[in-house]
Every structure is written in C-alpha cells, then in structure tokens.
PDB file of N, CA and C in Angstrom:
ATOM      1  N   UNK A   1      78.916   5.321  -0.758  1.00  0.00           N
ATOM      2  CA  UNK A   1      80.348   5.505  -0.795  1.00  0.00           C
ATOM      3  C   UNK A   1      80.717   6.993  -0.690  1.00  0.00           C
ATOM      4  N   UNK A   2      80.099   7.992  -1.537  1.00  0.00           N
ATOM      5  CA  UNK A   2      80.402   9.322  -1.547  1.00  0.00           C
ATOM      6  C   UNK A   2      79.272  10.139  -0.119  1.00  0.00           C
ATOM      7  N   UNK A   3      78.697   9.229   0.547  1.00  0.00           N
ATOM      8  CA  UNK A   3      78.054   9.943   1.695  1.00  0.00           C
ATOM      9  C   UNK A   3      78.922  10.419   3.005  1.00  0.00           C
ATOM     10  N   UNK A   4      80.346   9.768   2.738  1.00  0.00           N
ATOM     11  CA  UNK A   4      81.146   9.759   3.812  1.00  0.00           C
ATOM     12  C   UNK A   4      82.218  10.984   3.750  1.00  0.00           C
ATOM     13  N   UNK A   5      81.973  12.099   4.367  1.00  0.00           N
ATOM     14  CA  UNK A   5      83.325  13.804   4.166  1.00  0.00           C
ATOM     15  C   UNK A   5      84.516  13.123   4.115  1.00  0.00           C
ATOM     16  N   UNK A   6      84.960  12.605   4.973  1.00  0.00           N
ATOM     17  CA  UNK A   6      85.961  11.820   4.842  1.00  0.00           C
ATOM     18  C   UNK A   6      86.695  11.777   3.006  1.00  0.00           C
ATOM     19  N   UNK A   7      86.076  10.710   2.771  1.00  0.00           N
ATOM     20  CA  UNK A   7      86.110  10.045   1.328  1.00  0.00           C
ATOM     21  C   UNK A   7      86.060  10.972   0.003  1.00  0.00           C
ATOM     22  N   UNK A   8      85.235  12.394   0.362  1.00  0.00           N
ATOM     23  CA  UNK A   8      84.989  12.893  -0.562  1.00  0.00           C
ATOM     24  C   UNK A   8      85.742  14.283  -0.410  1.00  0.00           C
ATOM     25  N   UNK A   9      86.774  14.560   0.797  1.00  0.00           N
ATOM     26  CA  UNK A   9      88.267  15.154   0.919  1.00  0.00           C
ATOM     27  C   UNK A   9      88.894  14.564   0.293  1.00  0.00           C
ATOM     28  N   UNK A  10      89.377  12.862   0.329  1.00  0.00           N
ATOM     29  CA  UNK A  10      90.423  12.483   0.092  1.00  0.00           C
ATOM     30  C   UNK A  10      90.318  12.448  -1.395  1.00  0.00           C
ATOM     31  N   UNK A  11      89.302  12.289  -2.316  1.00  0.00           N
ATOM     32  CA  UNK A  11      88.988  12.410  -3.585  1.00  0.00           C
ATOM     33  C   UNK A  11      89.276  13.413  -4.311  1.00  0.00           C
ATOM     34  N   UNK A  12      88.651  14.513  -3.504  1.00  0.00           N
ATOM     35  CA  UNK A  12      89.299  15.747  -3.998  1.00  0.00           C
ATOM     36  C   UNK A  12      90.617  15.903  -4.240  1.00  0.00           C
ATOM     37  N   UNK A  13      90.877  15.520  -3.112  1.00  0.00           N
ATOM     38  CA  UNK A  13      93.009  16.160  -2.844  1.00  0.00           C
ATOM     39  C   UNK A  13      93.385  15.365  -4.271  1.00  0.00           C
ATOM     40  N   UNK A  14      93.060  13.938  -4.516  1.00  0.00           N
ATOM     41  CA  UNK A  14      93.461  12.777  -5.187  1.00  0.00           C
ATOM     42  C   UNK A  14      93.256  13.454  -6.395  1.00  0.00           C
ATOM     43  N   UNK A  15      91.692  13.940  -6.665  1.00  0.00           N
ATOM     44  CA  UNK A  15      91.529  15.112  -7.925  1.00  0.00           C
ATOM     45  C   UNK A  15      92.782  15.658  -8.448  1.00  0.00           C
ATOM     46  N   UNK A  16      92.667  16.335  -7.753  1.00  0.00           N
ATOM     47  CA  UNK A  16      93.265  17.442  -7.745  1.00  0.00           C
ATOM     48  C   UNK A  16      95.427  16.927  -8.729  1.00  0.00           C
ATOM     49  N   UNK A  17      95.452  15.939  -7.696  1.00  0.00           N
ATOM     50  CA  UNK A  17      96.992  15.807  -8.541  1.00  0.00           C
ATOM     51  C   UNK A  17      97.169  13.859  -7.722  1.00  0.00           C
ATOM     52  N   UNK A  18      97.622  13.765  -8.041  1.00  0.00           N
ATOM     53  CA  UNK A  18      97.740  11.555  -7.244  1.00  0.00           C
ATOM     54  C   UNK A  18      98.771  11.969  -6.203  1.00  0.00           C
ATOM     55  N   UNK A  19      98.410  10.970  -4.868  1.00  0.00           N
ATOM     56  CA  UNK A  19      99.479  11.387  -3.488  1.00  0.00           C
ATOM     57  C   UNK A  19      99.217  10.119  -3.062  1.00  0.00           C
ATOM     58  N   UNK A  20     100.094  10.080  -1.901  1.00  0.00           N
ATOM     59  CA  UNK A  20     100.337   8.916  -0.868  1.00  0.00           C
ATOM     60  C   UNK A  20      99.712   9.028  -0.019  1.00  0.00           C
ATOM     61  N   UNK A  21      99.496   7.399   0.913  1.00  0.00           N
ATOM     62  CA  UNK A  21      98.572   7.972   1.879  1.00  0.00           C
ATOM     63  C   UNK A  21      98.905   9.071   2.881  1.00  0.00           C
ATOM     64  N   UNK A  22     100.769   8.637   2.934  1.00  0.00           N
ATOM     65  CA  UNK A  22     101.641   9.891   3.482  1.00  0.00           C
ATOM     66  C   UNK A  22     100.929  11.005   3.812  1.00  0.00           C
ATOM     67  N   UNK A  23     101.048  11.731   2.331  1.00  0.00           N
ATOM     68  CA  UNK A  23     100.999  12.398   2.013  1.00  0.00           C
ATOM     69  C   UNK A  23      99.454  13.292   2.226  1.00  0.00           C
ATOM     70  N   UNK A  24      98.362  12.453   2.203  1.00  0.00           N
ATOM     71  CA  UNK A  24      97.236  12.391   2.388  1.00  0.00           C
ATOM     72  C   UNK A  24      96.339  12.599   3.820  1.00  0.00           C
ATOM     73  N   UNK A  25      97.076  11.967   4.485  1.00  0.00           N
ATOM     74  CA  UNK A  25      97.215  11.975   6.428  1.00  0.00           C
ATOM     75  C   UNK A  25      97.513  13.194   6.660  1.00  0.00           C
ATOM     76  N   UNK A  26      98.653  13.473   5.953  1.00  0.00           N
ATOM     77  CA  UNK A  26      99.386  15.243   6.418  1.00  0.00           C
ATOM     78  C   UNK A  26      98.420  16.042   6.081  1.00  0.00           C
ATOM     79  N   UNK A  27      97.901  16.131   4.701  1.00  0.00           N
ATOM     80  CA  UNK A  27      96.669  17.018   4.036  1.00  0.00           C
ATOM     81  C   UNK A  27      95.598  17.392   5.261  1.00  0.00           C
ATOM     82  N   UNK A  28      95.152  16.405   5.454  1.00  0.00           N
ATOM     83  CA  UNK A  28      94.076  16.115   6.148  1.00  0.00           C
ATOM     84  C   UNK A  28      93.653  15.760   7.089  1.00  0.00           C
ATOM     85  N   UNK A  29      94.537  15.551   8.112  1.00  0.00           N
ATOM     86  CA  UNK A  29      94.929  15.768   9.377  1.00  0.00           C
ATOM     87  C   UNK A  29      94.520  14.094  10.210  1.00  0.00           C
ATOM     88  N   UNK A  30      93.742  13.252   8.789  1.00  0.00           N
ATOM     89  CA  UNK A  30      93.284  11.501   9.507  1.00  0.00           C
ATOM     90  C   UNK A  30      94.640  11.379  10.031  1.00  0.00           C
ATOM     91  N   UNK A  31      94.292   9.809  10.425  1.00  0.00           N
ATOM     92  CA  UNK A  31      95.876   8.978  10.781  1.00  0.00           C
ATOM     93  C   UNK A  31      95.593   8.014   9.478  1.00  0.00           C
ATOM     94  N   UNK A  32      97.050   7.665   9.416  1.00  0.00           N
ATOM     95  CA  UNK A  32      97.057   7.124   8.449  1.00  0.00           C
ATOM     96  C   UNK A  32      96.501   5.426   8.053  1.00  0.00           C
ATOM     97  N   UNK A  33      96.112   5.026   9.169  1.00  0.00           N
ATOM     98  CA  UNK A  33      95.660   3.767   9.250  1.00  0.00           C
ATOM     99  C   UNK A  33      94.026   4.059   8.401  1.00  0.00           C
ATOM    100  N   UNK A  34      93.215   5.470   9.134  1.00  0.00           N
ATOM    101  CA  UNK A  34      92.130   5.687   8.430  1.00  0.00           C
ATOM    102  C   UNK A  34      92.119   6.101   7.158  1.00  0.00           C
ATOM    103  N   UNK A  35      93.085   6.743   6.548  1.00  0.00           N
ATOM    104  CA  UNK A  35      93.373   7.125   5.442  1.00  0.00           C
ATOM    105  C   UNK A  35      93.308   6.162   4.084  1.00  0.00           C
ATOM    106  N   UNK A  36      94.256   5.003   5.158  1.00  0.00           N
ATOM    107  CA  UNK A  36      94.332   3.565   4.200  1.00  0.00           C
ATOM    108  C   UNK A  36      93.163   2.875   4.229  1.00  0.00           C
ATOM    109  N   UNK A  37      92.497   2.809   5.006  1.00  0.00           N
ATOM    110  CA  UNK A  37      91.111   2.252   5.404  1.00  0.00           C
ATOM    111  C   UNK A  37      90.239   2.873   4.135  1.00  0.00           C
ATOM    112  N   UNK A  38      89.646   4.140   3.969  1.00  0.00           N
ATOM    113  CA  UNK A  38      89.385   5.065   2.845  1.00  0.00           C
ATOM    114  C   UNK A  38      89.704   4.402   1.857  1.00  0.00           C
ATOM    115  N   UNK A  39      90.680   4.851   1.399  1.00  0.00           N
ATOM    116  CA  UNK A  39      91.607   4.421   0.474  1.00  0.00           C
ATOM    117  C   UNK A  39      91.214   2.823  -0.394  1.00  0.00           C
ATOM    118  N   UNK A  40      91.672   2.395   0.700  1.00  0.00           N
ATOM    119  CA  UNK A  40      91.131   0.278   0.140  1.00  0.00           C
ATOM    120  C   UNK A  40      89.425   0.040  -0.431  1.00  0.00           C
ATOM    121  N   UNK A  41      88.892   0.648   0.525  1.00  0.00           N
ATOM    122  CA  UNK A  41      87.310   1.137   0.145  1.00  0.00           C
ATOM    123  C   UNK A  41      87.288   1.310  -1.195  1.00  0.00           C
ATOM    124  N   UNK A  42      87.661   2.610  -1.302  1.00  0.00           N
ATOM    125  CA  UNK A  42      87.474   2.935  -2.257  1.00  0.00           C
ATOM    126  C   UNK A  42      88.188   2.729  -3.722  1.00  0.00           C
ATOM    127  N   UNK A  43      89.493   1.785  -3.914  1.00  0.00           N
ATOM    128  CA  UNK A  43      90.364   1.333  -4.902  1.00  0.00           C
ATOM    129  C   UNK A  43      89.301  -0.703  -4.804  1.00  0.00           C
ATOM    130  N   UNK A  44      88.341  -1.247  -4.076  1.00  0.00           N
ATOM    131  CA  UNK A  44      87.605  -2.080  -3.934  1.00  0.00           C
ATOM    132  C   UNK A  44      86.204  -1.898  -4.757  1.00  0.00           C
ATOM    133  N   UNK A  45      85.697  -0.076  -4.880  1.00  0.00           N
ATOM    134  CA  UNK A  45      84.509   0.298  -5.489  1.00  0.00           C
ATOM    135  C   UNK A  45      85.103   0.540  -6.969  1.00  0.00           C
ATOM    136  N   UNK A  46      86.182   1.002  -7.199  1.00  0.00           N
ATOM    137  CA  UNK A  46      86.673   1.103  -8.445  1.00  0.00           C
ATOM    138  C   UNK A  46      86.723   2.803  -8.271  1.00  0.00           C
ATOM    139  N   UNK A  47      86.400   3.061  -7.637  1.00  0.00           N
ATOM    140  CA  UNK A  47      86.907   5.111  -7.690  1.00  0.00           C
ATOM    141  C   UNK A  47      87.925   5.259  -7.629  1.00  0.00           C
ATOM    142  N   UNK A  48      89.163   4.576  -7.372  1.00  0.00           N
ATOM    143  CA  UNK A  48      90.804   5.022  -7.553  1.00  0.00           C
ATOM    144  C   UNK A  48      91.321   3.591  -7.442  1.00  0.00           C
ATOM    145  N   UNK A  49      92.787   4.041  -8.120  1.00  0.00           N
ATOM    146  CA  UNK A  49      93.486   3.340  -8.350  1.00  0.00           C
ATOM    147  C   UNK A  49      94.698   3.449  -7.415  1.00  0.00           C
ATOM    148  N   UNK A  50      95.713   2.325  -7.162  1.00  0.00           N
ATOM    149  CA  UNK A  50      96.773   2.335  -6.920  1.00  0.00           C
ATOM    150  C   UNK A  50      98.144   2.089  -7.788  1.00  0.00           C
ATOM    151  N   UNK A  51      99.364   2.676  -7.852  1.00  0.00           N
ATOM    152  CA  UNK A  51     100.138   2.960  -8.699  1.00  0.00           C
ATOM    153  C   UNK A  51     101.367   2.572  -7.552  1.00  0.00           C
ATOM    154  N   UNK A  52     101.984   1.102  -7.221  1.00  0.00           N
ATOM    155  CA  UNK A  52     103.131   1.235  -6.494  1.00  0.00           C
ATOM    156  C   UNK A  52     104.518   1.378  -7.166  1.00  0.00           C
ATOM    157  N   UNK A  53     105.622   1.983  -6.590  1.00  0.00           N
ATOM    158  CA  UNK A  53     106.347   2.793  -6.783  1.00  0.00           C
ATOM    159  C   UNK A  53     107.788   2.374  -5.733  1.00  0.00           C
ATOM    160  N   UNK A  54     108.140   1.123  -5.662  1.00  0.00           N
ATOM    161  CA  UNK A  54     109.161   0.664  -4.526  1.00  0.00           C
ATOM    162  C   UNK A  54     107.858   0.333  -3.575  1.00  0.00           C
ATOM    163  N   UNK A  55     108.033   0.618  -1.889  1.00  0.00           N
ATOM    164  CA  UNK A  55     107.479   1.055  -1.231  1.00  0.00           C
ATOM    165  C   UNK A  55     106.777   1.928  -1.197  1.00  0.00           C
ATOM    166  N   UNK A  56     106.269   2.890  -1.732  1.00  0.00           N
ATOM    167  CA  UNK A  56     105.346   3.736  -1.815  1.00  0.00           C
ATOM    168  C   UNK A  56     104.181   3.375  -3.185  1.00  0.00           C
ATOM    169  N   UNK A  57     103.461   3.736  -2.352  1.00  0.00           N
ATOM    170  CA  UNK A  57     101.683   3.456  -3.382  1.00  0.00           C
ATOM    171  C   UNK A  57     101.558   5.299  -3.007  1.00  0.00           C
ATOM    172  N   UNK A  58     100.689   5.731  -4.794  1.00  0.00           N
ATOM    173  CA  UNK A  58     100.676   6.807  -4.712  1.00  0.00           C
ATOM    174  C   UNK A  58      98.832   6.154  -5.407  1.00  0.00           C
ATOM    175  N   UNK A  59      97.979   7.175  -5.425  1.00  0.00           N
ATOM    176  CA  UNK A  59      96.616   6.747  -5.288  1.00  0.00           C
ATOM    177  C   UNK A  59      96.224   7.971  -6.332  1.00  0.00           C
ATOM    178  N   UNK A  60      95.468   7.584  -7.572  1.00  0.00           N
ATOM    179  CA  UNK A  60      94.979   8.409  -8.406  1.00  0.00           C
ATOM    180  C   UNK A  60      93.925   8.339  -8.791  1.00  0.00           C
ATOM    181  N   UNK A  61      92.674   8.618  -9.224  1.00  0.00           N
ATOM    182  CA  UNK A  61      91.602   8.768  -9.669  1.00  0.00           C
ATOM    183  C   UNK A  61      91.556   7.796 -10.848  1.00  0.00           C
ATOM    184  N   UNK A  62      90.441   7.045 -10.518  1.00  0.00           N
ATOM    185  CA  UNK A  62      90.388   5.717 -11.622  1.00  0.00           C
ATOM    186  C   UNK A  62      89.537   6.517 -13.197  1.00  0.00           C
ATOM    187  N   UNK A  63      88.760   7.309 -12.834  1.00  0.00           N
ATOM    188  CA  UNK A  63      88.093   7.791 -13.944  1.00  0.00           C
ATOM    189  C   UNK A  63      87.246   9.140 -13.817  1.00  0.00           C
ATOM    190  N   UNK A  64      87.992  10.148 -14.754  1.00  0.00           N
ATOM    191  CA  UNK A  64      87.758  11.489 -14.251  1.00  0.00           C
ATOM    192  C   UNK A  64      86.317  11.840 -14.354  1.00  0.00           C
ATOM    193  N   UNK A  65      85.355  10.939 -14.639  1.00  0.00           N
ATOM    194  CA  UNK A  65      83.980  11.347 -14.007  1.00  0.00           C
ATOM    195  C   UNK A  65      83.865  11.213 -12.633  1.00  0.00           C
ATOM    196  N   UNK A  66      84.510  10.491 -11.996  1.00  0.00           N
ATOM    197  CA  UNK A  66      84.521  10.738 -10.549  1.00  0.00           C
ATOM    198  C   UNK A  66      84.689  12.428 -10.131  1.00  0.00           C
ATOM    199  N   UNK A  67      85.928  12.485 -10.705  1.00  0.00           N
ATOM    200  CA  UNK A  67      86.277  14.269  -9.742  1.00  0.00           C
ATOM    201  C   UNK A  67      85.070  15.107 -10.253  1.00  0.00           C
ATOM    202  N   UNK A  68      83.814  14.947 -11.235  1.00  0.00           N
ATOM    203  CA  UNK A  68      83.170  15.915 -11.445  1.00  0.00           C
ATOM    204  C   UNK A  68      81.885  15.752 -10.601  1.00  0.00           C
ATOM    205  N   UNK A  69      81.812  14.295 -10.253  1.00  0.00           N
ATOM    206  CA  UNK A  69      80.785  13.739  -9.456  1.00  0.00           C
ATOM    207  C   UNK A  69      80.741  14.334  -8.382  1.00  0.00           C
ATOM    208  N   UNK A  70      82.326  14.564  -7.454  1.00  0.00           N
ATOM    209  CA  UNK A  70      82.452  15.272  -6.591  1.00  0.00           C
ATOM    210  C   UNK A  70      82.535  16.645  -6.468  1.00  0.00           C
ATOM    211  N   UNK A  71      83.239  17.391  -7.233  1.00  0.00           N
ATOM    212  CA  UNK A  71      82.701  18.680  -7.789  1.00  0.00           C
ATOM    213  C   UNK A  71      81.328  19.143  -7.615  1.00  0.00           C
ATOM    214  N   UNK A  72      80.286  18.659  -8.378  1.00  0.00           N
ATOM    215  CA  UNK A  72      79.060  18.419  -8.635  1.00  0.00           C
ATOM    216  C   UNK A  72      78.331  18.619  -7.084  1.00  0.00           C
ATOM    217  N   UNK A  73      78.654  17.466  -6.335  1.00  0.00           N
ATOM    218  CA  UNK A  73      77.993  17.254  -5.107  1.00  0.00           C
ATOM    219  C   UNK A  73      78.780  17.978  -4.196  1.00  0.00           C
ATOM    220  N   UNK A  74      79.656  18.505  -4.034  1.00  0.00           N
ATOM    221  CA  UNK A  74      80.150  19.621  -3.134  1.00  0.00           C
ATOM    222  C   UNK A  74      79.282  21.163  -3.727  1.00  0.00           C
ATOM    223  N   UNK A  75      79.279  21.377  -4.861  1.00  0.00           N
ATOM    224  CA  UNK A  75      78.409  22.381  -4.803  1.00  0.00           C
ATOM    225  C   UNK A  75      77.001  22.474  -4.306  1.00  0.00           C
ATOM    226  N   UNK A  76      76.723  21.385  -4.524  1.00  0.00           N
ATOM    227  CA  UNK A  76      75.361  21.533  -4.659  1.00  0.00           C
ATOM    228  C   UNK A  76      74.823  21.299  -2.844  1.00  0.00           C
ATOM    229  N   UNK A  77      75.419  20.638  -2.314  1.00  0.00           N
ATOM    230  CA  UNK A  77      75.466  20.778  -0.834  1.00  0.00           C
ATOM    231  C   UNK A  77      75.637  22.011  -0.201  1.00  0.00           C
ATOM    232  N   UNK A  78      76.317  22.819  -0.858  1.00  0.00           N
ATOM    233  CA  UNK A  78      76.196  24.277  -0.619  1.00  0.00           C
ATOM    234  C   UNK A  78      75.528  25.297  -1.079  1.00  0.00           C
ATOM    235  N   UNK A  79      74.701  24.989  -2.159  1.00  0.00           N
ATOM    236  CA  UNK A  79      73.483  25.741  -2.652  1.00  0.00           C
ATOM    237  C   UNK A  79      72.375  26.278  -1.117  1.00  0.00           C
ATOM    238  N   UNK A  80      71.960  27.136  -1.420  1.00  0.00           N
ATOM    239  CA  UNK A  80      70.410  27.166  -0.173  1.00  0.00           C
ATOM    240  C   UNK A  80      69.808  26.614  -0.448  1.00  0.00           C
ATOM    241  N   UNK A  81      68.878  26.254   0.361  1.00  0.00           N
ATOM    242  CA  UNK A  81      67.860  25.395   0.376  1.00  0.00           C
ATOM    243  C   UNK A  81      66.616  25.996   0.243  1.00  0.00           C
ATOM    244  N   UNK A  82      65.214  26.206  -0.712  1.00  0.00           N
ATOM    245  CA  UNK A  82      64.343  26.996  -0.973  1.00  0.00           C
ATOM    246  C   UNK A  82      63.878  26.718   0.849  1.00  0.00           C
ATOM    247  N   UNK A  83      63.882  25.169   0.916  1.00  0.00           N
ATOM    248  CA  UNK A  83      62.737  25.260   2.219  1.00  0.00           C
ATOM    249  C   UNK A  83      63.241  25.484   4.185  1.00  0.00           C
ATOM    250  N   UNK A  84      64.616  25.781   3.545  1.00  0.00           N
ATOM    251  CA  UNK A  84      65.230  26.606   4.564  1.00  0.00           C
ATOM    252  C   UNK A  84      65.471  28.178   4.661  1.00  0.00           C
ATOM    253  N   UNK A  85      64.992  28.773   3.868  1.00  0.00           N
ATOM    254  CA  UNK A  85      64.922  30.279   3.933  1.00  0.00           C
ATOM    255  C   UNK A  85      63.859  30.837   4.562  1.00  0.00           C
ATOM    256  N   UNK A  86      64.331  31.484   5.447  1.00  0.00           N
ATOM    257  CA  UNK A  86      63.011  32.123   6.223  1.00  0.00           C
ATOM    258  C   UNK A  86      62.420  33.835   5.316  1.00  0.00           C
TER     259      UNK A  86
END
C-alpha cells in the first residue's frame, strides 16, 4: 500500500491538515478521478478516513501512526546507501 509515491504524497498532504479530493488534485497535480481512486484504496485499508460534509468529503488520517510511518519511510529513502558510495 505505502510502495506507491502517489499514496504516500497524498498521506502526507492529508498529514499534514484533512482536504478534499478537490483540494488534493490541485496539491498534486493527479486528476481527480486518480486521486479518488487513492483515496478509496486507501479509506478500504483503514489508513484514512472520510468525513462528509453536504457534498463534499474531506479525507483525514485514520490513526496518527500512519503520518509517522510515512515520515519514517520518506526519510529513510533518502538516507545513502553504504553500498552505493563509491
């Protein structure tokens, strides 16, 4: 689930403060059909939630060990690699 950049942008942003997919598309330049696609995925695995609001669904982080999970694995993807240093 978290192998996909995609998923682990939209998590972040979601981190970060709860948005729409609107809102989310604009961020991040998907369309919004993929956004929602994401999105369902991942409110199906239990990593976020949906919160509707009239017509608008705003999408928040189901449990803040997630945002550290991602935290976590964005750093560490950017660490060097011992067996890539020349």
């Amino acid at each position: 689930m978290l192998v996909n950049e995609s998923r682990l942008w939209l998590l972040r942003l979601i981190g970060d403060e709860p948005r729409t997919v609107g809102a989310l598309a604009e961020e991040t330049g998907l369309s919004q059909p993929l956004v929602s696609q994401h999105l369902r995925t991942m409110r199906q695995t239990g990593l976020v939630t949906a919160i509707r609001r009239g017509k608008s669904v705003t999408y928040t982080i189901a449990d803040e060990h997630v945002t550290h999970v991602v935290a976590d694995a964005l750093i560490h993807v950017h660490e060097p690699r011992p067996d890539l240093e020349a």
